[in-house]
Protein backbone atom coordinates (compact mmCIF):
# COMPACT_ATOMS: atom_id res chain seq x y z
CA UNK A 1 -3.69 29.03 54.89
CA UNK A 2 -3.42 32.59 53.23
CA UNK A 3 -7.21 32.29 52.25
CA UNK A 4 -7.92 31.33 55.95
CA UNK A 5 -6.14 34.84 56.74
CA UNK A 6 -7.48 36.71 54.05
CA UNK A 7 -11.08 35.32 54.76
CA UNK A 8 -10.22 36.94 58.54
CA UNK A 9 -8.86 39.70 57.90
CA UNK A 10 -11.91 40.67 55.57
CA UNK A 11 -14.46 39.98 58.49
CA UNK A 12 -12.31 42.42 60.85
CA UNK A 13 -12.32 45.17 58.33
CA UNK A 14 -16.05 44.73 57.13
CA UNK A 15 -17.31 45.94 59.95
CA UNK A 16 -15.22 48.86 60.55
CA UNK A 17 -15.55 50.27 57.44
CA UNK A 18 -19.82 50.58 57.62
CA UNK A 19 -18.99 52.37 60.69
CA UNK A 20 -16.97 54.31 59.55
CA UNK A 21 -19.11 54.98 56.63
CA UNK A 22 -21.79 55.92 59.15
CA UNK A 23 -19.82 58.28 60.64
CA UNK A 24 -21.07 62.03 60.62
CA UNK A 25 -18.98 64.32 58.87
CA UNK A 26 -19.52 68.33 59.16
CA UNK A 27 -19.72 70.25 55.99
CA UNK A 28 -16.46 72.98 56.31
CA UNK A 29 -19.00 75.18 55.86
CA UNK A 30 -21.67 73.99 57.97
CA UNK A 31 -23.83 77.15 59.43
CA UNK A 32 -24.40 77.26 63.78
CA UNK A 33 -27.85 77.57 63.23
CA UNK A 34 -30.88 77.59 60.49
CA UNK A 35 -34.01 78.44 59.86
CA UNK A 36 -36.71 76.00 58.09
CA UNK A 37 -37.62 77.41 54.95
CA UNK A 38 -41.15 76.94 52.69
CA UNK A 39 -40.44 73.51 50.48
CA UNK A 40 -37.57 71.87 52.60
CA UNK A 41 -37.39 68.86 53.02
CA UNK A 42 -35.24 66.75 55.95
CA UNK A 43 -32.86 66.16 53.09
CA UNK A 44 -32.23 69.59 52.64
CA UNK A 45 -31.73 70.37 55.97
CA UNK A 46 -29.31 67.93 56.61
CA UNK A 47 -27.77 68.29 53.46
CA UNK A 48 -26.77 72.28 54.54
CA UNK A 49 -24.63 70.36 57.55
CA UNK A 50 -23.83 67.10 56.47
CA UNK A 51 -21.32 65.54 53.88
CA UNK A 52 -23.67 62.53 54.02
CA UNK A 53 -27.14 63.81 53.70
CA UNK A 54 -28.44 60.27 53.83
CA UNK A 55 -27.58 60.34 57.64
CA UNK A 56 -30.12 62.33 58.27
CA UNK A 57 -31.73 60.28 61.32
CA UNK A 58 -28.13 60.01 63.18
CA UNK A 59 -28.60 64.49 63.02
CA UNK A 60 -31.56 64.41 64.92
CA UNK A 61 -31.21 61.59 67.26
CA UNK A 62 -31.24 61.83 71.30
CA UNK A 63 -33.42 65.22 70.44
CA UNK A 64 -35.95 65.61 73.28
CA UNK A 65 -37.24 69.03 71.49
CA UNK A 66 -37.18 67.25 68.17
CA UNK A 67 -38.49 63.75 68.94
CA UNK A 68 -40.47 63.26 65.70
CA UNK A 69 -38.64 65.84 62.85
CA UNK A 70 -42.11 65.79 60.62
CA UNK A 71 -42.92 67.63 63.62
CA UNK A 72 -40.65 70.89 62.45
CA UNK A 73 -42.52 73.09 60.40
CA UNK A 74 -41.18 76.78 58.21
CA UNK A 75 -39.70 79.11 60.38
CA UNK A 76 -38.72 76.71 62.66
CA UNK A 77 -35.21 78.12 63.60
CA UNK A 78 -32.54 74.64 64.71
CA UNK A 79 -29.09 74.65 66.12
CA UNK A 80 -26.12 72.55 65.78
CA UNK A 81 -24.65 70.83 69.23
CA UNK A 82 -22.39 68.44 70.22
CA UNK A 83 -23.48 65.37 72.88
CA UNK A 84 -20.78 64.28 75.27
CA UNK A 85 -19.16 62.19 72.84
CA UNK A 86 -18.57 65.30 70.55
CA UNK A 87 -20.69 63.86 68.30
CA UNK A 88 -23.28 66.55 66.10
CA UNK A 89 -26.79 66.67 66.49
CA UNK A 90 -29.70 69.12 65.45
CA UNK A 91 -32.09 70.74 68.26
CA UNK A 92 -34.52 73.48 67.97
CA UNK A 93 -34.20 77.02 69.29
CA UNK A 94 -36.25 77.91 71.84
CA UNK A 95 -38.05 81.19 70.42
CA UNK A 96 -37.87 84.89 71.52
CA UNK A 97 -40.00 86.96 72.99
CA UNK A 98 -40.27 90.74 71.86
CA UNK A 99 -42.53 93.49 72.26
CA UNK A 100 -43.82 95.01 69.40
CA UNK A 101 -46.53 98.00 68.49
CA UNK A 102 -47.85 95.51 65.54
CA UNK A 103 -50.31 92.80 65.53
CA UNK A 104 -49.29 89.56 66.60
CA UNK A 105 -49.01 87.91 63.17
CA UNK A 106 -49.92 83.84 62.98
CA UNK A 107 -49.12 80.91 60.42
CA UNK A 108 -51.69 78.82 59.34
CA UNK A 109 -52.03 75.47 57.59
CA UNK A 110 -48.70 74.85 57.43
CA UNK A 111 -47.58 71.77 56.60
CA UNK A 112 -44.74 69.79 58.62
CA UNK A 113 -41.21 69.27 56.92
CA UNK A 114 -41.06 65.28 55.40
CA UNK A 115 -38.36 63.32 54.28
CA UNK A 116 -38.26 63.75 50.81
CA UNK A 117 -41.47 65.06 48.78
CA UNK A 118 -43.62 62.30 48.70
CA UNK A 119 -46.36 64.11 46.00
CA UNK A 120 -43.80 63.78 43.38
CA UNK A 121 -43.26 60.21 43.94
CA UNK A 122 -46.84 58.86 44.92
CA UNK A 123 -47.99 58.10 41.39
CA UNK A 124 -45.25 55.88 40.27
CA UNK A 125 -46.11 54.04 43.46
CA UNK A 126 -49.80 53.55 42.63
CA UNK A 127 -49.21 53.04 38.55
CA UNK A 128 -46.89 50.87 36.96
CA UNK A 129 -44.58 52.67 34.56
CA UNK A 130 -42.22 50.05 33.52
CA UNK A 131 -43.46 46.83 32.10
CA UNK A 132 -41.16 43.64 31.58
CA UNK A 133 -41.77 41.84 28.08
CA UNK A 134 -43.58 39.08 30.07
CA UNK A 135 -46.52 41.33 31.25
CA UNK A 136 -46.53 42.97 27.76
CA UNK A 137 -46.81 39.62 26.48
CA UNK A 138 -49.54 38.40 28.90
CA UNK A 139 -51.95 41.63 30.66
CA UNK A 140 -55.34 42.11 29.10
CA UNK A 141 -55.54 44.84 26.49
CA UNK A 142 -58.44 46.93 25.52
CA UNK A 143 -60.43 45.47 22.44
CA UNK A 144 -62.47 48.61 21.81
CA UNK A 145 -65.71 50.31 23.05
CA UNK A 146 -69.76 50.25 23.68
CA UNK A 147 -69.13 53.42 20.56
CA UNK A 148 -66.96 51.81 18.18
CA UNK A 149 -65.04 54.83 18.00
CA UNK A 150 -60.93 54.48 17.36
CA UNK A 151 -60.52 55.81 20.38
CA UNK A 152 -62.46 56.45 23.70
CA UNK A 153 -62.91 59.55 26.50
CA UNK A 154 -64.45 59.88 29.97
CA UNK A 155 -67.56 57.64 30.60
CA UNK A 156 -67.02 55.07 27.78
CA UNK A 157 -67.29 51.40 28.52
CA UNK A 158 -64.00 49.25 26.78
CA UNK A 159 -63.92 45.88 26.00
CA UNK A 160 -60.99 44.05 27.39
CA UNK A 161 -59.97 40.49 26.64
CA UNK A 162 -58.91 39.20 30.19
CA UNK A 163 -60.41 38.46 32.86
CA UNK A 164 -60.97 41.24 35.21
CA UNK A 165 -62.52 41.60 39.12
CA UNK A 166 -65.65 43.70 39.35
CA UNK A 167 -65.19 46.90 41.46
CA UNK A 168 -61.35 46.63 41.13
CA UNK A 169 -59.87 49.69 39.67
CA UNK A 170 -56.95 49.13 36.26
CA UNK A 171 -54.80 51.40 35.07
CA UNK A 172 -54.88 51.46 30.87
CA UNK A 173 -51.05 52.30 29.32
CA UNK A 174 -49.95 52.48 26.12
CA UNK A 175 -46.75 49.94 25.59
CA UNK A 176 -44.43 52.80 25.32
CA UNK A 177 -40.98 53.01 23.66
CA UNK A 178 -38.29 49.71 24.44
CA UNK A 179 -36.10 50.83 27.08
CA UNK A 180 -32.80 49.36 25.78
CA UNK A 181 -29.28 49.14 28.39
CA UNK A 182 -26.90 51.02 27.16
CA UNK A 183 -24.22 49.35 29.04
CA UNK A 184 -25.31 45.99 27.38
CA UNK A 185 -27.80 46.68 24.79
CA UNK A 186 -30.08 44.13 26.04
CA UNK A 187 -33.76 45.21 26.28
CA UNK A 188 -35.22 45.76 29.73
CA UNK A 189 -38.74 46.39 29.38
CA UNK A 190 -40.90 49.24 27.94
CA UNK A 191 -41.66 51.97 29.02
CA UNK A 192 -45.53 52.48 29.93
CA UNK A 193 -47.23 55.51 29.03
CA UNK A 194 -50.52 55.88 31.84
CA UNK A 195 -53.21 57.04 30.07
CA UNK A 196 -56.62 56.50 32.31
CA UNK A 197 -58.18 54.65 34.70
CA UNK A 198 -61.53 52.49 35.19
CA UNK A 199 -63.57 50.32 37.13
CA UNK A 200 -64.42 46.51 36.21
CA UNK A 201 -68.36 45.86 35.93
CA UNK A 202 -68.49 42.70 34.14
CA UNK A 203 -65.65 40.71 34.90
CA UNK A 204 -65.80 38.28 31.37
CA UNK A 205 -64.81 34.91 30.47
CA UNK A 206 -61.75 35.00 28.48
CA UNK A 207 -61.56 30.72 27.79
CA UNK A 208 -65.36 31.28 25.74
CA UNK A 209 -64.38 34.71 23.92
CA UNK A 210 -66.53 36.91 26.37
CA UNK A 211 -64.22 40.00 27.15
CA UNK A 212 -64.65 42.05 30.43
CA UNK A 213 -66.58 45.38 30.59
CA UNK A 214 -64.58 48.44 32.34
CA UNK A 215 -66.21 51.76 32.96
CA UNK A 216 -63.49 54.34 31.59
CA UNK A 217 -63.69 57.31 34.45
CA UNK A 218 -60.90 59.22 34.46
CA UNK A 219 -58.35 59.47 31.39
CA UNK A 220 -55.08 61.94 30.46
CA UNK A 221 -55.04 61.24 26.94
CA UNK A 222 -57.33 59.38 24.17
CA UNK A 223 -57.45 55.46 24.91
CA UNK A 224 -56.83 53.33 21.72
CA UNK A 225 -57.75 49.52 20.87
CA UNK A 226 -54.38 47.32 22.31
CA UNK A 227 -53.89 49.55 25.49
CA UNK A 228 -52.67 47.37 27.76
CA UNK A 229 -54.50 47.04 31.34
CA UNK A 230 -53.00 46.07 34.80
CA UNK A 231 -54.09 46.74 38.61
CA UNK A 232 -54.13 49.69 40.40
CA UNK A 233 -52.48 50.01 43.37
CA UNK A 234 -55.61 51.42 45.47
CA UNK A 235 -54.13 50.32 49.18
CA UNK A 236 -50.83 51.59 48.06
CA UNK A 237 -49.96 53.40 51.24
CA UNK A 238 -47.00 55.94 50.96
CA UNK A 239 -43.90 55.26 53.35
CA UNK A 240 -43.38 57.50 56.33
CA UNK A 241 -39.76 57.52 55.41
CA UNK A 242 -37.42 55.78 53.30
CA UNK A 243 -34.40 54.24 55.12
CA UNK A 244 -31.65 56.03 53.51
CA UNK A 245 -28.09 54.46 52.62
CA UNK A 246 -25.29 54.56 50.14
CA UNK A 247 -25.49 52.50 47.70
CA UNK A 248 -22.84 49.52 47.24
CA UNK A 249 -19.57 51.01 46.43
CA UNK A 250 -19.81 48.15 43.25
CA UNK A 251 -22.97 49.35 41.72
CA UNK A 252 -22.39 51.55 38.49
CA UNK A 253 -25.32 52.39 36.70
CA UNK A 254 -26.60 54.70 33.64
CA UNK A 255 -30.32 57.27 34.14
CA UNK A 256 -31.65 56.28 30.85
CA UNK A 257 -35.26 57.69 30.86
CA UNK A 258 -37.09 60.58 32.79
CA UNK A 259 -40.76 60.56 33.63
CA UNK A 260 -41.18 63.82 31.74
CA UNK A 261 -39.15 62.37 29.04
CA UNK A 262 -37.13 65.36 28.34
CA UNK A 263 -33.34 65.33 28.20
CA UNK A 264 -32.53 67.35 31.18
CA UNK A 265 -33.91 67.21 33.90
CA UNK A 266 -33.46 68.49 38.08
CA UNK A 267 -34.37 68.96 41.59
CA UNK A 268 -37.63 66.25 42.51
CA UNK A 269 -37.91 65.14 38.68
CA UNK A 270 -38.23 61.19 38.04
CA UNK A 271 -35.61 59.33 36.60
CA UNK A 272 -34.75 55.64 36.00
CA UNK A 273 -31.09 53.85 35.50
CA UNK A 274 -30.71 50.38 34.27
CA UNK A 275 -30.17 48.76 37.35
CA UNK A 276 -32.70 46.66 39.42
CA UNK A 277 -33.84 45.27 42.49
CA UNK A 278 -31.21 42.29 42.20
CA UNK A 279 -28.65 44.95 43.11
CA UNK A 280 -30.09 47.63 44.65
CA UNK A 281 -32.38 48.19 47.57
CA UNK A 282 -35.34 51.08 48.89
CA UNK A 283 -33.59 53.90 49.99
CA UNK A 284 -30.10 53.91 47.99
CA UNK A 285 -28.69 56.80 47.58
CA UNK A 286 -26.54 56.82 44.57
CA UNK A 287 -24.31 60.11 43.91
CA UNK A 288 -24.60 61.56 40.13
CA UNK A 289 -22.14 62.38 38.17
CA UNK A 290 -20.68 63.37 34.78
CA UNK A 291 -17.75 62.62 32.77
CA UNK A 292 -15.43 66.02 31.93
CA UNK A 293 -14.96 66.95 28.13
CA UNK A 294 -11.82 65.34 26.75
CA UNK A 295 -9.31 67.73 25.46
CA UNK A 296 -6.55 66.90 22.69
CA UNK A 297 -3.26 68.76 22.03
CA UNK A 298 -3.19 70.45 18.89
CA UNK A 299 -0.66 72.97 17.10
CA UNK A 300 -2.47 75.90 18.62
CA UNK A 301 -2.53 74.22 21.76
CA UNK A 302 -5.44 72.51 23.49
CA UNK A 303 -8.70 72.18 22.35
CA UNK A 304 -11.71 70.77 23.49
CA UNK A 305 -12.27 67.14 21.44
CA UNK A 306 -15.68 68.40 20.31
CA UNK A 307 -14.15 71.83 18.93
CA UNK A 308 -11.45 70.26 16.52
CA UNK A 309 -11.73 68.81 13.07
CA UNK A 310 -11.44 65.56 12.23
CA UNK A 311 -7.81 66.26 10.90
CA UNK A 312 -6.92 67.47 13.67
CA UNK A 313 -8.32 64.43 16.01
CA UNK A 314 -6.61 61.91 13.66
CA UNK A 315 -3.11 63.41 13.59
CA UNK A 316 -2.99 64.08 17.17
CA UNK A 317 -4.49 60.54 18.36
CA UNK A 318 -2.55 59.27 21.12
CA UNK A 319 0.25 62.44 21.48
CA UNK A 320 -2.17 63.35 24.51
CA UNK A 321 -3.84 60.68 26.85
CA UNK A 322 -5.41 63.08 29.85
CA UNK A 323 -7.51 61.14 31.60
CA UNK A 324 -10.36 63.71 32.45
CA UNK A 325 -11.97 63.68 35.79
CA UNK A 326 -16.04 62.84 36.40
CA UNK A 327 -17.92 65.38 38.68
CA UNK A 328 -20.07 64.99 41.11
CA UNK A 329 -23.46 67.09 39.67
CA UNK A 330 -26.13 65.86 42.30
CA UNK A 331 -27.63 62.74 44.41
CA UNK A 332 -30.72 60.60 43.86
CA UNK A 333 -32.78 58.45 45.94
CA UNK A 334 -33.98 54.92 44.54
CA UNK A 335 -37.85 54.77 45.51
CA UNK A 336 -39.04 51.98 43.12
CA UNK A 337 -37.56 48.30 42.08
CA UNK A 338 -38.15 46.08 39.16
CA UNK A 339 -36.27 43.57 38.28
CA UNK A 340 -33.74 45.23 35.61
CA UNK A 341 -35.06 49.01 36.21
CA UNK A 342 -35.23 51.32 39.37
CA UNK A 343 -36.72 54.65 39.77
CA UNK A 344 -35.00 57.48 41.30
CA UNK A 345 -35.64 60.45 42.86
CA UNK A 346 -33.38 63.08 42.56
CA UNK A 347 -32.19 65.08 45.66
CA UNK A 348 -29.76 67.71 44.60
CA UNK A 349 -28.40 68.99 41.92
CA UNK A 350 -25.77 72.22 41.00
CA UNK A 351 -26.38 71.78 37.20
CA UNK A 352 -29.24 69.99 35.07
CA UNK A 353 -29.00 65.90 34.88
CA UNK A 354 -29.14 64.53 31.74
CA UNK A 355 -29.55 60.98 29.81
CA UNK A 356 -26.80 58.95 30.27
CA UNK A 357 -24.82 60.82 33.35
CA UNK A 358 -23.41 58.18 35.47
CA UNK A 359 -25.13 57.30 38.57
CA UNK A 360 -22.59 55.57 41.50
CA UNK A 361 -22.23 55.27 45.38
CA UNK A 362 -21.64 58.91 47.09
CA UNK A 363 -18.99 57.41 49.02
């Protein structure tokens, strides 16, 4: 009986809470009015209003100035209303007209204001970047070249021992580090380093020893025997928009590689967190953030955990147990899936991200 009326009550709330969830809130701060700047993105925009940037579409909805918002373009000046129901929504200001002595002055070639930016986030759509240890285990790799060389440039023809289709394109990677969980320490794939393309022109016959031919025509780096080769995404095309939303409340995750592969990293760089597509979903937004130093009391008072000596750790253990806040430091957007990794976007961000910063729900 009591899970009858638990199993109810849950199926009332559910639905009140997502709306709830979807319910604009205002920044305190939130300006009357602003004007489209070189580089913003919808994102931004509704980030300068909204608590919940990912609500971006609910901003401009019911506009009949703004019916398509790629259609808003860098000086662009937009207002904050209220419908009947009180509810906030974005339009754009009709512009003045002034007389002036100087020469009417006219922008060009300007490009409309998207979602997110899409250039940063187009080649890990069309190249593979993560591979799972099946597909290291089982994609065609490069047996050498028409030169013998050790490794191979522009215009060289490699040898690879799979079967390949003629006039498809293949990327060529190097296997790249393990990418290891640091929540579980199980490994998750491998990173894949791109390092050129090429196009198939003898497809081979892998069950009688007769590798494939590709025509090496564009490369990054060198291209070494044991490169690994998989498809190009040629018809990839890029979203219009991602359907934004938080992320499950549930979901905890850790960024534990950058495409740049530095340490730090911020606004529009690449990252990925050790969560995958059996969890997450195209368009999460997941809200960053950062656990606060932990301080112990000492004889001279506090200190910072990382600024005391050993001695001082030991024979203070346990006289002070602050639990130290995590920050919020900046959102992300998920963009690409695999099946133990995702690839993230990130948004915003008031201070550089780093390796192992928590990534959660922004709710």
């Amino acid at each position: 009986m009591f899970r009858k009326i638990l199993i109810t009550i849950i199926c009332i709330l559910v639905p009140v809470i997502s709306a709830v969830a979807d319910q604009l809130t205002l920044k305190n701060n939130a300006p009357t009015s602003y004007v489209v700047k070189k580089g913003d993105t919808l994102w931004d925009i509704s980030a300068v209003f909204l608590k919940q940037p990912w609500l971006w579409p609910k901003l401009w909805r019911l506009n009949p100035t703004i019916n398509n918002p790629h259609l808003i373009y860098p000086g662009d000046k937009l207002r904050l209303v209220y419908d009947e129901q009180g509810e906030p929504m974005l339009v754009k200001g009709k512009p003045e007209l002034k007389w002036s002595p100087k020469a009417r002055k006219h922008l060009k070639n300007l490009n409309p204001v998207s979602i997110i930016s899409l250039n940063d986030i187009a080649p890990f759509l069309r190249y593979e970047q993560v591979f799972s240890q099946q597909q290291v285990d089982e994609l065609p790799y490069v047996l050498g070249s028409n030169e013998g060389h050790k490794s191979s440039l522009d215009s060289f023809k490699l040898y690879v021992n799979g079967d390949l289709i003629v006039g498809k394109s293949y990327g060529i990677y190097d296997k790249g580090e393990q990418i290891i969980d640091p929540q579980t320490q199980e490994l998750i794939g491998y990173y894949a380093k791109f390092v050129g393309t090429g196009k198939a022109i003898r497809t081979g016959d892998s069950a009688n020893k007769e590798p494939a031919t590709l025509y090496l025509d564009s490369v990054t780096r060198e291209v070494h025997s044991g490169a690994l080769v998989a498809p190009v995404n040629d018809n990839q095309l890029l979203p219009a928009y991602y359907t934004m939303q938080a992320a499950d409340a549930a979901i905890e995750g850790k960024i534990i590689e950058s495409a740049s592969q530095n340490r730090e990293f911020a606004k529009f760089d690449v990252v990925m967190i050790n969560k995958g597509r059996d969890i997450l979903k195209l368009g999460d937004v997941m809200a960053i953030n950062r656990q606060s130093p932990s301080i112990v009391e000492t004889s001279q008072g506090p200190k910072y955990v990382n600024d005391t000596s050993r001695w001082d750790r030991i024979a203070n253990s346990g006289s002070s147990d602050y639990k130290m806040p995590k920050e919020i430091i900046g959102n992300m957007m998920i963009f690409k899936l695999y099946d133990k990794v995702s690839m993230g976007l990130i948004l915003s961000t008031q201070k550089p991200v780093r390796l192992q910063d928590t990534v959660i729900s922004p709710l």
